[in-house]
Protein backbone atom coordinates (compact mmCIF):
# COMPACT_ATOMS: atom_id res chain seq x y z
CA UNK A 1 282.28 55.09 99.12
CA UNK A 2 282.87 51.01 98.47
CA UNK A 3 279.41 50.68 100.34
CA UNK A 4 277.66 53.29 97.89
CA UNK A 5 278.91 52.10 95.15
CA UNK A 6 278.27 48.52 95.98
CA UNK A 7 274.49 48.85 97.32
CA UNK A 8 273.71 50.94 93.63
CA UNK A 9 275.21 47.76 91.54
CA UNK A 10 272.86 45.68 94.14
CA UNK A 11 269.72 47.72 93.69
CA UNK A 12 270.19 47.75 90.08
CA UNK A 13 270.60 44.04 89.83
CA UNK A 14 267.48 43.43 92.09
CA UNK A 15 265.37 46.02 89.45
CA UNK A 16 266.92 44.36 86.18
CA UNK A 17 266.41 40.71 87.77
CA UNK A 18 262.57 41.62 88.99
CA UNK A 19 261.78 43.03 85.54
CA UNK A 20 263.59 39.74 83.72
CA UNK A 21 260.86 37.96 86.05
CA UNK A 22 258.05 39.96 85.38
CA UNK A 23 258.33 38.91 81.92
CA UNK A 24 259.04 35.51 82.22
CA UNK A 25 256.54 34.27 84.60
CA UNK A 26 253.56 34.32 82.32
CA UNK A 27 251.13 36.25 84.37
CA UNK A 28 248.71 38.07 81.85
CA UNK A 29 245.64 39.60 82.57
CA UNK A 30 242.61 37.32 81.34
CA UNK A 31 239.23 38.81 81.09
CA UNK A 32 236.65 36.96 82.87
CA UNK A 33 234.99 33.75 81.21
CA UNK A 34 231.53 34.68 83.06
CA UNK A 35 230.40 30.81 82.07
CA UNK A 36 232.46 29.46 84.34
CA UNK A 37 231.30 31.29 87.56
CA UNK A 38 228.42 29.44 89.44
CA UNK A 39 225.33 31.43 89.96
CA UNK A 40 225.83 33.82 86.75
CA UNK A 41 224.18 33.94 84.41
CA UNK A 42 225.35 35.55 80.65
CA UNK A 43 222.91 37.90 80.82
CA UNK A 44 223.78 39.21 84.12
CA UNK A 45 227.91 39.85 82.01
CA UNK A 46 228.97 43.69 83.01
CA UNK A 47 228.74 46.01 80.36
CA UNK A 48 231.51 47.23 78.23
CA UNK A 49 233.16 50.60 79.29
CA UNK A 50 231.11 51.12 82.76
CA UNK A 51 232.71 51.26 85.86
CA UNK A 52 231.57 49.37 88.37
CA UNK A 53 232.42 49.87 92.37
């Protein structure tokens, strides 16, 4: 029962810890700056709202 009780408290250290990193790391998604690509041109940008496979 030691073992139970001891790999919960782990697991929920390791999910508490990874979300504490998550946050901290500074990882945000950035839209694409379509200037700095070579061989694009702005006129050649994807248009708002399509999807695109």
């Amino acid at each position: 029962m030691i073992l139970v009780i001891a790999l919960l408290a782990l697991a929920a250290w390791a999910t508490i810890a990874t979300f504490v990193e998550l946050r901290r790391d500074g990882y945000r998604r950035v839209p694409t700056d379509w200037r700095r690509l070579a061989g694009r041109d702005l006129h050649q940008e994807a248009e708002s709202g399509r999807l695109y496979r």
